[in-house]
C-alpha atoms as a PDB file:
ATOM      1  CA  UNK A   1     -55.783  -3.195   2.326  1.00  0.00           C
ATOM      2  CA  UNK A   2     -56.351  -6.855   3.756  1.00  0.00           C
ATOM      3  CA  UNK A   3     -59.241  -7.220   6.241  1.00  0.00           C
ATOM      4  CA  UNK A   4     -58.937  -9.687   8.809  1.00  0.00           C
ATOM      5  CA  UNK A   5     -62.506 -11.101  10.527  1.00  0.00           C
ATOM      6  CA  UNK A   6     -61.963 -12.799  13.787  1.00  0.00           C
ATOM      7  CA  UNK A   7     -63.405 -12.829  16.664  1.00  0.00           C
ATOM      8  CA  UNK A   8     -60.513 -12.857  18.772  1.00  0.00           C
ATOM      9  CA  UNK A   9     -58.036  -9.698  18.920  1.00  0.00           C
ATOM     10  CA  UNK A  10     -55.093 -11.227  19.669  1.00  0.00           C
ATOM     11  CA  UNK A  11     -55.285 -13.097  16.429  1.00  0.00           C
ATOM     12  CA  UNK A  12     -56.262  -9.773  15.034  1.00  0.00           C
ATOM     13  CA  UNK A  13     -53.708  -7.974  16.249  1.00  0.00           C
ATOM     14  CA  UNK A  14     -51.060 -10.191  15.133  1.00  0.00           C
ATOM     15  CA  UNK A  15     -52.123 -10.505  11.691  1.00  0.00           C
ATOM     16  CA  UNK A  16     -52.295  -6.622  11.154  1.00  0.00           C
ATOM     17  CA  UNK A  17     -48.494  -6.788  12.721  1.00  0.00           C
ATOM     18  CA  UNK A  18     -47.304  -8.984   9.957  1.00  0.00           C
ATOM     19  CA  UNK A  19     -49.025  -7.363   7.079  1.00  0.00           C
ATOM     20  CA  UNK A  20     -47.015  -4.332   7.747  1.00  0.00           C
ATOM     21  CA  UNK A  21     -44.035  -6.228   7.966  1.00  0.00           C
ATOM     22  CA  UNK A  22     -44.788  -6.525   4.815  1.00  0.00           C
ATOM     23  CA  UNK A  23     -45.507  -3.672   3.440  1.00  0.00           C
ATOM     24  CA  UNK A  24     -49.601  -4.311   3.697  1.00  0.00           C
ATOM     25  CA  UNK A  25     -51.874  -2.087   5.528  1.00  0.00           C
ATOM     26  CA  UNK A  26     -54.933  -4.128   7.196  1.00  0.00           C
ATOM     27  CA  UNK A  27     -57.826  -4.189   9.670  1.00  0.00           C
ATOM     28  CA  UNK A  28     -59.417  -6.021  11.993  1.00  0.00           C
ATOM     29  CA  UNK A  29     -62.861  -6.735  12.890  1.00  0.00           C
ATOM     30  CA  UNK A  30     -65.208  -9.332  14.505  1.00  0.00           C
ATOM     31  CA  UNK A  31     -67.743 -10.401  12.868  1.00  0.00           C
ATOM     32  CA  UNK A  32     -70.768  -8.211  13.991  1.00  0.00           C
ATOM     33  CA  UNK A  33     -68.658  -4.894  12.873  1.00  0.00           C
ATOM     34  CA  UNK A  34     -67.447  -6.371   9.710  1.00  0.00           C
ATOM     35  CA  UNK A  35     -71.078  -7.026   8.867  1.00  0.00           C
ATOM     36  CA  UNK A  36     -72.043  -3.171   9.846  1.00  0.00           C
ATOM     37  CA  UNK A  37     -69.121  -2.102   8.284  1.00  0.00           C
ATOM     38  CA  UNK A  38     -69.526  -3.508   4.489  1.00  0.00           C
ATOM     39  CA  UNK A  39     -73.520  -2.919   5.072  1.00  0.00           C
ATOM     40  CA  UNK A  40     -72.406   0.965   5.047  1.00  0.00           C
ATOM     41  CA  UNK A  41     -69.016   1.416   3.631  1.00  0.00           C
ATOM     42  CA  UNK A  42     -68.654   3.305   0.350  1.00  0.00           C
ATOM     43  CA  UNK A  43     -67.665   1.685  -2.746  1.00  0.00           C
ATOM     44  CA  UNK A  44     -64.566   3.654  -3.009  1.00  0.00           C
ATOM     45  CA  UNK A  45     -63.615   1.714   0.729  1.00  0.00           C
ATOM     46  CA  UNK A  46     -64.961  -1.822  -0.312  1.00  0.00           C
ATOM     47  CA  UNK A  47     -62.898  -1.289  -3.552  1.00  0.00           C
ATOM     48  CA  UNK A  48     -59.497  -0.734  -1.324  1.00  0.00           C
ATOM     49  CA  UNK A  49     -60.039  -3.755  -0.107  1.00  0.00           C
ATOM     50  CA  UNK A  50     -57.209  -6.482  -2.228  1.00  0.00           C
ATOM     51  CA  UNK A  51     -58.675  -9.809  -0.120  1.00  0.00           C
ATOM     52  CA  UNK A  52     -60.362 -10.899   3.150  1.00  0.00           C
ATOM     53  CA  UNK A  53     -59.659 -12.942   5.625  1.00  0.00           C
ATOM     54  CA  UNK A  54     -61.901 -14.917   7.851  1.00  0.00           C
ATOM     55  CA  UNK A  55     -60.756 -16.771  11.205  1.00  0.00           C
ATOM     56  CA  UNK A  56     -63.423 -17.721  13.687  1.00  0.00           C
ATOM     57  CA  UNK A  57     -66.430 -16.342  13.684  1.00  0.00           C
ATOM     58  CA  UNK A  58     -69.678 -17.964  14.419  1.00  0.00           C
ATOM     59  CA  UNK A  59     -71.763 -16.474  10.942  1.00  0.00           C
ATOM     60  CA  UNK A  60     -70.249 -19.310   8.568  1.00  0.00           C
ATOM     61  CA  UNK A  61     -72.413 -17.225   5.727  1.00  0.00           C
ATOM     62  CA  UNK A  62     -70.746 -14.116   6.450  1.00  0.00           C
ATOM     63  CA  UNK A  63     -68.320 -14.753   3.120  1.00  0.00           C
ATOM     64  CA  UNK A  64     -70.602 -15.580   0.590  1.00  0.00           C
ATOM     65  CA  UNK A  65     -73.724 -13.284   1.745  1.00  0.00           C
ATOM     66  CA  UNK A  66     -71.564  -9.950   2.626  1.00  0.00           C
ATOM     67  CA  UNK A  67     -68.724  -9.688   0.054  1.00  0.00           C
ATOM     68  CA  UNK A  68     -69.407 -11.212  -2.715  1.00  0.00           C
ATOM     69  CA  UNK A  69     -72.063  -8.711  -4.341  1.00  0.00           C
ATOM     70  CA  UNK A  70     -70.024  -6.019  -3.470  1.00  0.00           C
ATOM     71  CA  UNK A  71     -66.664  -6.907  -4.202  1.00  0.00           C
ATOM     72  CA  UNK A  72     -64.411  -9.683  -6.272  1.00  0.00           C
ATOM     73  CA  UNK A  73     -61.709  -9.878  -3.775  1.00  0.00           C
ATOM     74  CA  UNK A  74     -60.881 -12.525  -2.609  1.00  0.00           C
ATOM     75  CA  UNK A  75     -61.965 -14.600   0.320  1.00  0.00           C
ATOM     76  CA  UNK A  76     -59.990 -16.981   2.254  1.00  0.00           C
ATOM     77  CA  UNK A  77     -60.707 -18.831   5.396  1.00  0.00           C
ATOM     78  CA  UNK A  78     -58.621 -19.577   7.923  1.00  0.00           C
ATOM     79  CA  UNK A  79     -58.871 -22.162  10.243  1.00  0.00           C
ATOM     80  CA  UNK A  80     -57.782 -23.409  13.636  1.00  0.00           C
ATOM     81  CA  UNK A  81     -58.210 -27.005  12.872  1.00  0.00           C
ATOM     82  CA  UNK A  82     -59.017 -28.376   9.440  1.00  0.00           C
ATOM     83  CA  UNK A  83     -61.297 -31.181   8.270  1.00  0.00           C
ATOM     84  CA  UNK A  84     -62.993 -32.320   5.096  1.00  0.00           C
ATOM     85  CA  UNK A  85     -66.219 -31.736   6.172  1.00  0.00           C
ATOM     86  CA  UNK A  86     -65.607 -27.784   7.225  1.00  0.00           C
ATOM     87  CA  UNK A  87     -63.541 -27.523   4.457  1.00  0.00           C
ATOM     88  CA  UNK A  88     -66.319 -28.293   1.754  1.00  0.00           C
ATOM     89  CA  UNK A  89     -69.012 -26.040   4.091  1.00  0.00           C
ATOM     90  CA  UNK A  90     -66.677 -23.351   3.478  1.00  0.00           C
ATOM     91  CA  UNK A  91     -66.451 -23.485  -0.235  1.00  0.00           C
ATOM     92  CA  UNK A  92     -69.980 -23.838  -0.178  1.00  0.00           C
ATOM     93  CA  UNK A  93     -70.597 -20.997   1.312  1.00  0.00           C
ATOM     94  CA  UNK A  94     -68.351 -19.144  -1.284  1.00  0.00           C
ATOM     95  CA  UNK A  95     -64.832 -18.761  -0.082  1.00  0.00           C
ATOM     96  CA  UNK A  96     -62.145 -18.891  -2.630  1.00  0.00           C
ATOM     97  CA  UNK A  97     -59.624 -21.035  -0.636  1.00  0.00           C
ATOM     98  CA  UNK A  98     -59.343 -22.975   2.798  1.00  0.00           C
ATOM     99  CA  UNK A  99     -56.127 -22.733   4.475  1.00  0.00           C
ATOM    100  CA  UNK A 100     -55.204 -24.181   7.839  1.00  0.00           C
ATOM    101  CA  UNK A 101     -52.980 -22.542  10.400  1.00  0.00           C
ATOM    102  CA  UNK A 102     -50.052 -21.813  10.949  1.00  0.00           C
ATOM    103  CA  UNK A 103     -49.477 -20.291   7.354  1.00  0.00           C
ATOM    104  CA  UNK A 104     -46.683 -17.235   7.014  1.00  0.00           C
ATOM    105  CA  UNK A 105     -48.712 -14.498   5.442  1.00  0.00           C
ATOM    106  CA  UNK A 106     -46.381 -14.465   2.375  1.00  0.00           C
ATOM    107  CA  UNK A 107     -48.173 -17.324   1.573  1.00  0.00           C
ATOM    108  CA  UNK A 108     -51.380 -15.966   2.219  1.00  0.00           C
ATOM    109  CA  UNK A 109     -50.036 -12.995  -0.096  1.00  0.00           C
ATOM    110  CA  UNK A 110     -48.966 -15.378  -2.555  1.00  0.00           C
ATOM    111  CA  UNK A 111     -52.723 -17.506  -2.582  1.00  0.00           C
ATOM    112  CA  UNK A 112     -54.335 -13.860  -3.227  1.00  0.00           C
ATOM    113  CA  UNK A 113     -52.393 -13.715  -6.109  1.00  0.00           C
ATOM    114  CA  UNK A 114     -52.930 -16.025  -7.218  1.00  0.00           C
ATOM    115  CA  UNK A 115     -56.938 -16.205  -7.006  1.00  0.00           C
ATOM    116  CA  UNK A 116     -56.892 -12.635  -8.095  1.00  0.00           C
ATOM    117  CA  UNK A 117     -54.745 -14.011 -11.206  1.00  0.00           C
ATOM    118  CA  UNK A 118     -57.231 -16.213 -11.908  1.00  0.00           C
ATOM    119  CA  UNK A 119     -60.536 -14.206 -11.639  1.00  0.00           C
ATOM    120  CA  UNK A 120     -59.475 -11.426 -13.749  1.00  0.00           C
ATOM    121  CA  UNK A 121     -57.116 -12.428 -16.354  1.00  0.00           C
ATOM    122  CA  UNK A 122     -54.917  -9.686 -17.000  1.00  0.00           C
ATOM    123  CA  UNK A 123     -50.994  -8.976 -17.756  1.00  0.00           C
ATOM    124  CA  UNK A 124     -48.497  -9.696 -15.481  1.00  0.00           C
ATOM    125  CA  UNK A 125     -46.879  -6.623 -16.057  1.00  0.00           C
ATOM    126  CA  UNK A 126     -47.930  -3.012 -18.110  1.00  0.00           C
ATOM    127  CA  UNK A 127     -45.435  -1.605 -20.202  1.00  0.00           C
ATOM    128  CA  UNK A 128     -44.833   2.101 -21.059  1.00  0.00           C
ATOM    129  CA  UNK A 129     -41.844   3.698 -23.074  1.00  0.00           C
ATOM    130  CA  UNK A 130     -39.575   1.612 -21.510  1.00  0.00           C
ATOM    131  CA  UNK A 131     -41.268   1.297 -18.301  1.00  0.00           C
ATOM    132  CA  UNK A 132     -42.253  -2.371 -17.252  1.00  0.00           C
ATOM    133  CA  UNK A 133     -44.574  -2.006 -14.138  1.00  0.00           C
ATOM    134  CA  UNK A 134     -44.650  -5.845 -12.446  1.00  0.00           C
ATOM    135  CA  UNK A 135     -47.425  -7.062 -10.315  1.00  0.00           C
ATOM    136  CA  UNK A 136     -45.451  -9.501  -8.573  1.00  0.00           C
ATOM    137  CA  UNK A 137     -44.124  -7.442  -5.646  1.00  0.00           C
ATOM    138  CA  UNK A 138     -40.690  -6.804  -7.935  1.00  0.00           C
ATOM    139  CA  UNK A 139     -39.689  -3.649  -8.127  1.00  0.00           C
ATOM    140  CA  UNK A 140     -40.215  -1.896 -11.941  1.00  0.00           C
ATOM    141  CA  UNK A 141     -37.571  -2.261 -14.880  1.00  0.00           C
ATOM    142  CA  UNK A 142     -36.671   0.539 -17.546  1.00  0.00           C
ATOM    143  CA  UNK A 143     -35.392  -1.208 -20.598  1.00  0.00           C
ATOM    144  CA  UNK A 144     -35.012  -4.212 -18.846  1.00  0.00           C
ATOM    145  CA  UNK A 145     -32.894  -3.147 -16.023  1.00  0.00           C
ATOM    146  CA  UNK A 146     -34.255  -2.969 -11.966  1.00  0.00           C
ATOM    147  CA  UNK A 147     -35.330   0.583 -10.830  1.00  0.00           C
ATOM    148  CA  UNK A 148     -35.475   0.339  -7.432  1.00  0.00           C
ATOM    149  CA  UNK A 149     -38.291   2.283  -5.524  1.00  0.00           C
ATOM    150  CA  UNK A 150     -39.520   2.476  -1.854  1.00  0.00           C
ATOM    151  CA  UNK A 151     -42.147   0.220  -1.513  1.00  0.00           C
ATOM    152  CA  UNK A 152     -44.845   2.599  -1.068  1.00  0.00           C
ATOM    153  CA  UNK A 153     -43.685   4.816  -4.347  1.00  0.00           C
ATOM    154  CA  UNK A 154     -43.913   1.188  -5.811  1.00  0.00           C
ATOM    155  CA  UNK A 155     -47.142   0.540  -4.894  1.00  0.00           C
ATOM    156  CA  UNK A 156     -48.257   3.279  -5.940  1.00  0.00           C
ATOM    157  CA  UNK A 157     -46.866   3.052  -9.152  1.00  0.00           C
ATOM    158  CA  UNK A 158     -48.647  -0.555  -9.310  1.00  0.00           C
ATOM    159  CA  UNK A 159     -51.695   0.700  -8.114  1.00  0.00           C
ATOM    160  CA  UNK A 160     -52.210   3.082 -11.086  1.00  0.00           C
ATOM    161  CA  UNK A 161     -50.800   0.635 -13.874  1.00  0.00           C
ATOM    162  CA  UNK A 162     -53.875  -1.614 -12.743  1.00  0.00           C
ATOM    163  CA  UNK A 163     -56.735   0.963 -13.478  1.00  0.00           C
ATOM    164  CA  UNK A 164     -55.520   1.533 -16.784  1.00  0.00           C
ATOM    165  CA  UNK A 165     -56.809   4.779 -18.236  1.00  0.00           C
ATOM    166  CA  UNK A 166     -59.482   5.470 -15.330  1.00  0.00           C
ATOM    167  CA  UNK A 167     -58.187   7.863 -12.393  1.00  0.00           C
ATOM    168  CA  UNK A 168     -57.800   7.555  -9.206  1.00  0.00           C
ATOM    169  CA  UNK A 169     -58.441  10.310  -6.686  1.00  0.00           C
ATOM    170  CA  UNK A 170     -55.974  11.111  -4.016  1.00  0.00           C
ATOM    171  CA  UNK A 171     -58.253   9.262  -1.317  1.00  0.00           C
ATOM    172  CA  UNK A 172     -58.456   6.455  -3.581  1.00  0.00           C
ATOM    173  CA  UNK A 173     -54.729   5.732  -3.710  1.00  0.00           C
ATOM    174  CA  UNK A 174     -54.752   6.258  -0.164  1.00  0.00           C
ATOM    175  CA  UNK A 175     -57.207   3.870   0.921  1.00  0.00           C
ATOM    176  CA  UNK A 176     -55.374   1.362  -1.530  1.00  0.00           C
ATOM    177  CA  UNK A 177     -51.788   2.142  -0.105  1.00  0.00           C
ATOM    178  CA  UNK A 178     -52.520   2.684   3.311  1.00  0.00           C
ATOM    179  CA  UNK A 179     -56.030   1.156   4.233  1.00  0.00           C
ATOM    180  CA  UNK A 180     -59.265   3.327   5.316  1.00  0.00           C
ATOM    181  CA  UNK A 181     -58.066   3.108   8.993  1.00  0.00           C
ATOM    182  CA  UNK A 182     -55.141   5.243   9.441  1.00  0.00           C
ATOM    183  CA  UNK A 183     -56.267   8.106  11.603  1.00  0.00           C
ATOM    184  CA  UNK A 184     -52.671   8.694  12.762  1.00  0.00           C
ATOM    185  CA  UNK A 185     -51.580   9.256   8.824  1.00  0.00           C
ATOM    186  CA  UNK A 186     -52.717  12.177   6.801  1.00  0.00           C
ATOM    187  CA  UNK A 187     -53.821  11.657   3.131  1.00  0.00           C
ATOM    188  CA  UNK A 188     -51.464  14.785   1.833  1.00  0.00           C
ATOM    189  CA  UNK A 189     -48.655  12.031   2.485  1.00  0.00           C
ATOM    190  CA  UNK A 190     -49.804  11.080  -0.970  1.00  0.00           C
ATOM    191  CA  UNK A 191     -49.168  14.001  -2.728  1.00  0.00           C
ATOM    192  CA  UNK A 192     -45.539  13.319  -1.574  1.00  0.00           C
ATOM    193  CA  UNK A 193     -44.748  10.147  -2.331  1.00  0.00           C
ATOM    194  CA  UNK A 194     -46.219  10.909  -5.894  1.00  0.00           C
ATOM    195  CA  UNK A 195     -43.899  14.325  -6.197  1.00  0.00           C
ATOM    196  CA  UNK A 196     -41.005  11.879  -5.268  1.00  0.00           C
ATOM    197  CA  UNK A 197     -42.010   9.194  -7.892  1.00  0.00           C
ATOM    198  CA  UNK A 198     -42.630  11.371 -10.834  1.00  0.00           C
ATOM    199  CA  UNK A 199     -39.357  13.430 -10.629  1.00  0.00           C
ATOM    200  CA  UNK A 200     -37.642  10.493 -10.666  1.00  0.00           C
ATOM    201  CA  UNK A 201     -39.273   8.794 -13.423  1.00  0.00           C
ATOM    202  CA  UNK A 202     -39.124  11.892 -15.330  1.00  0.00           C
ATOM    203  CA  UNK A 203     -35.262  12.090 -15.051  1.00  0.00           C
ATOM    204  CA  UNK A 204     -34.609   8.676 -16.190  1.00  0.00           C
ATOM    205  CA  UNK A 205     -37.719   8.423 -18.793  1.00  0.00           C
ATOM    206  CA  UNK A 206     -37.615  12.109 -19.816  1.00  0.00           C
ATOM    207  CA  UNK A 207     -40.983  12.955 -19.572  1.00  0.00           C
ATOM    208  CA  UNK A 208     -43.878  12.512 -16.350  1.00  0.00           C
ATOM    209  CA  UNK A 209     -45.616   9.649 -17.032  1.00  0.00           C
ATOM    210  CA  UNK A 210     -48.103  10.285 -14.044  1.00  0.00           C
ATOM    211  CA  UNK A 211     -50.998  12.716 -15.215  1.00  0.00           C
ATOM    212  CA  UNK A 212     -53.083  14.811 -12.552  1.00  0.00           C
ATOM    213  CA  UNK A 213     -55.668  16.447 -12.982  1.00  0.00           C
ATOM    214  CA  UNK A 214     -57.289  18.643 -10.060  1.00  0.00           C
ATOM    215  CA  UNK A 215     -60.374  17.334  -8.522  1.00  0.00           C
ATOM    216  CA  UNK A 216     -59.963  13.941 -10.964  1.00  0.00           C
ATOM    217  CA  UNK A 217     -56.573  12.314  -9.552  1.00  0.00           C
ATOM    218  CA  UNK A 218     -54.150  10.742 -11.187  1.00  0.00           C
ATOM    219  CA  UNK A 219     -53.394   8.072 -14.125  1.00  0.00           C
ATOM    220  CA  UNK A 220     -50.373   6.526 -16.135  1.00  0.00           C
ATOM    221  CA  UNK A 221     -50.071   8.132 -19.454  1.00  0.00           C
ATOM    222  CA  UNK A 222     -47.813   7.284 -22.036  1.00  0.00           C
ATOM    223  CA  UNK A 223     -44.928   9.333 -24.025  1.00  0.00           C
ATOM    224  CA  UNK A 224     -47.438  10.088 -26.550  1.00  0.00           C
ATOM    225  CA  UNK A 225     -50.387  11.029 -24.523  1.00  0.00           C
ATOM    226  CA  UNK A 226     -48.253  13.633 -22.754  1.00  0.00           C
ATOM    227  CA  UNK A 227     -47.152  15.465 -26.338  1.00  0.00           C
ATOM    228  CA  UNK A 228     -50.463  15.248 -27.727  1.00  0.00           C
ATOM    229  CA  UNK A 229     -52.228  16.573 -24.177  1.00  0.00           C
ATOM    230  CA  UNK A 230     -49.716  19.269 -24.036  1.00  0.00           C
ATOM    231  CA  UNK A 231     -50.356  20.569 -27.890  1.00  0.00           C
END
């Protein structure tokens, strides 16, 4: 989920439109309910959260003295009309990047990224028994070749390659696939798109690679794991 600060909801508005374009679920807020918001979300709902965004909004410390003690996503500001003096207040104030408008938000996509890339060194991609998960916004390969997937069974898929061996409840892959703000979508949709996504890795790899557990969620398991959890 991408969260969008500005004080104007047009701007708003049109942000969240072109995130799901692409595939991203995101909110708006201005700044006062942003602030209220992160002062009382849970952690599970401040760890959905892959980046923010912040337009115009009159708290220039709202960056640095709201997120970052409570999250390492990153935080990019967006503005109107740029100049080397905002700019430099901006990084000051803790922002990972400065970008000036107009930008196409697969840019903005690609600058998260990228700053996530860089603050938390990690593989590009996780491999498992054949299975290459990506982290690029390709879809996975199985020895080497494409294997297509709907974009949210894919993100899913990503989602759980980048925990590693923790779990993830349903709500937490929900809140990661489809934001904390979708009152018009039920979290059970989850449990379907993960039915869908293991039968069909478990035709092609011959065994489930996605492990749930009741009341503890889910995680990617290998080959192995299965055999010796199932002995």
């Amino acid at each position: 989920m991408i969260v969008i600060v500005d004080e104007r909801e047009l701007v708003k508005k049109g942000y969240e439109s072109l995130f799901q374009r692409e595939g991203f679920s995101s909110v708006g807020f201005k700044a006062e309910d942003f602030t209220s918001w992160v002062d009382q979300a849970a952690d599970d709902d401040i760890s959905a959260v892959s980046a923010f965004l912040i337009g115009d909004t009159a708290d220039t410390k709202l960056p640095a003295g709201r997120l970052k003690d409570k999250t390492d996503a990153p935080v990019i500001a967006l503005l109107d009309q740029s100049s080397l003096e905002d700019t430099l207040k901006l990084f000051e104030t803790g922002v990972d990047d400065v970008v000036r408008k107009p930008v196409h938000v697969r840019e903005i996509l690609a600058r998260i990224s990228a700053i996530r890339r860089r603050g938390a060194p990690k593989s590009k991609s996780v491999d498992i028994d054949g299975l290459r998960i990506l982290f690029d916004g390709r879809d996975p390969e199985i020895d080497g070749k494409p294997f297509p997937l709907p974009r949210r069974e894919r993100r899913i898929l990503e989602y759980l390659a980048s925990i590693g061996d923790r779990r993830a409840t349903k709500s937490q892959v929900f809140a990661a696939i489809y934001g904390v703000f979708e009152p018009e979508i039920e979290e059970n949709v989850i449990e379907s798109h993960i039915s869908k996504l293991r039968k069909k890795l478990r035709a092609i790899l011959g065994f489930d690679p996605i492990d749930s557990k009741r009341f503890l969620g889910y995680r990617l398991v290998s080959r192995t794991q299965t055999y010796a959890e199932c002995a």
